[in-house]
Protein backbone atom coordinates (compact mmCIF):
# COMPACT_ATOMS: atom_id res chain seq x y z
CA UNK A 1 -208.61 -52.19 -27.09
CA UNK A 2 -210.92 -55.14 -29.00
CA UNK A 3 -208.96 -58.40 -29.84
CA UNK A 4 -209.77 -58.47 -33.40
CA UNK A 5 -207.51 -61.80 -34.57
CA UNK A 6 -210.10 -65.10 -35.05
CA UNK A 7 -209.02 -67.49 -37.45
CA UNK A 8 -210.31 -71.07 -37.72
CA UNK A 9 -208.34 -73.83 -39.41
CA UNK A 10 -209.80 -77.13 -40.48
CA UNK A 11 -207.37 -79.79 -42.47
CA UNK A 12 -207.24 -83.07 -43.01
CA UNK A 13 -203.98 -84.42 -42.98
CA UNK A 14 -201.93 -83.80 -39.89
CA UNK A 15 -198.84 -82.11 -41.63
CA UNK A 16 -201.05 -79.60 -43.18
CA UNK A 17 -202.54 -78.65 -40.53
CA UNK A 18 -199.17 -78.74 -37.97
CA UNK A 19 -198.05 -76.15 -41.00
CA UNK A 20 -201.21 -74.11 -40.88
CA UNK A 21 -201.57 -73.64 -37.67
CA UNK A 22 -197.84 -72.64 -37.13
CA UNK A 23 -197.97 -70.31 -40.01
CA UNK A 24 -201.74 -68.52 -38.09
CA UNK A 25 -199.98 -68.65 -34.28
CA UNK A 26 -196.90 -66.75 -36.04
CA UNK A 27 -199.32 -64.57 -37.33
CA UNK A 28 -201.26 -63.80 -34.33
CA UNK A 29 -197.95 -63.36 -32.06
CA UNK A 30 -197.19 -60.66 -34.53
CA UNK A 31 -200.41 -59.08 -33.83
CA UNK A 32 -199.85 -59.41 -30.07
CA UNK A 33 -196.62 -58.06 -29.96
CA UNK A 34 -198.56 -55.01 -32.05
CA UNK A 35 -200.88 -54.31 -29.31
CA UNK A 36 -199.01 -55.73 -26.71
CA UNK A 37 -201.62 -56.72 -23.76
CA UNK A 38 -203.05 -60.35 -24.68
CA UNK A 39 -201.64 -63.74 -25.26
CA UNK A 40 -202.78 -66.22 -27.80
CA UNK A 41 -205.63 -68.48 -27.16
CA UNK A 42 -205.44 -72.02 -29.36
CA UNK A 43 -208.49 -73.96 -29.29
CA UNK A 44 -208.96 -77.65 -30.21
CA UNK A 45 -211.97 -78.84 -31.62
CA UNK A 46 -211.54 -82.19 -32.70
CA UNK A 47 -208.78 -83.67 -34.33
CA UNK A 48 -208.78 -81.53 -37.68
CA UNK A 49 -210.33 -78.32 -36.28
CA UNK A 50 -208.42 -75.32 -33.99
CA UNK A 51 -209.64 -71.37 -33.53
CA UNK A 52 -206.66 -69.06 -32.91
CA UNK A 53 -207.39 -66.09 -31.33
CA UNK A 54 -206.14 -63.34 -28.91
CA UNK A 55 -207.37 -63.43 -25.83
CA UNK A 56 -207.10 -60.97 -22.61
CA UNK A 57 -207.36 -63.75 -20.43
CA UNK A 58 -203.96 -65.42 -21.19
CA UNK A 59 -200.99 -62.74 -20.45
CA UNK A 60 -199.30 -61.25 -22.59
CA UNK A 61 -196.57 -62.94 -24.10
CA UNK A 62 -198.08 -66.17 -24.09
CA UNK A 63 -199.71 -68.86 -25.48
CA UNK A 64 -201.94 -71.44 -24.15
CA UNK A 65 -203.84 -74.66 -25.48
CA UNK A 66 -206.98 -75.38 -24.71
CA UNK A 67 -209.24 -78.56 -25.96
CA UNK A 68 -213.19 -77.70 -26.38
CA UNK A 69 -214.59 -80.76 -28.03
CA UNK A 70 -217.85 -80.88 -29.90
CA UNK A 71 -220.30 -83.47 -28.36
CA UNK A 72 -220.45 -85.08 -32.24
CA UNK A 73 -216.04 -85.01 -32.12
């Protein structure tokens, strides 16, 4: 079955976007539990910018950090 939860966040002040990007991991771990066979993927950016996604390559259940900075971050 397709992962089908992507969602970017972008913010500018750090409590804003500590509150977003709870608020879109909740959301995804919902999802996960749903189709229960990935884990949630959070991507850094740069500072202000994170992707949230499932992924099939973190197991299920969990949720793992990872830090992909742009050459320009």
């Amino acid at each position: 079955m397709p992962n089908h939860f992507v969602t970017t966040i972008n913010a500018s002040e750090p409590r804003s976007l500590n509150e977003e990007l709870n608020q879109i991991v909740a959301e995804a771990q919902e999802v996960a539990i749903a189709q229960g066979h990935s884990g949630i993927l959070v991507t850094q950016h740069s500072y202000t910018s994170y992707t949230v996604s499932l992924s099939d390559a973190v197991p299920d259940g969990q949720t793992k950090e990872h830090r992909h900075w742009h050459a320009d971050a």
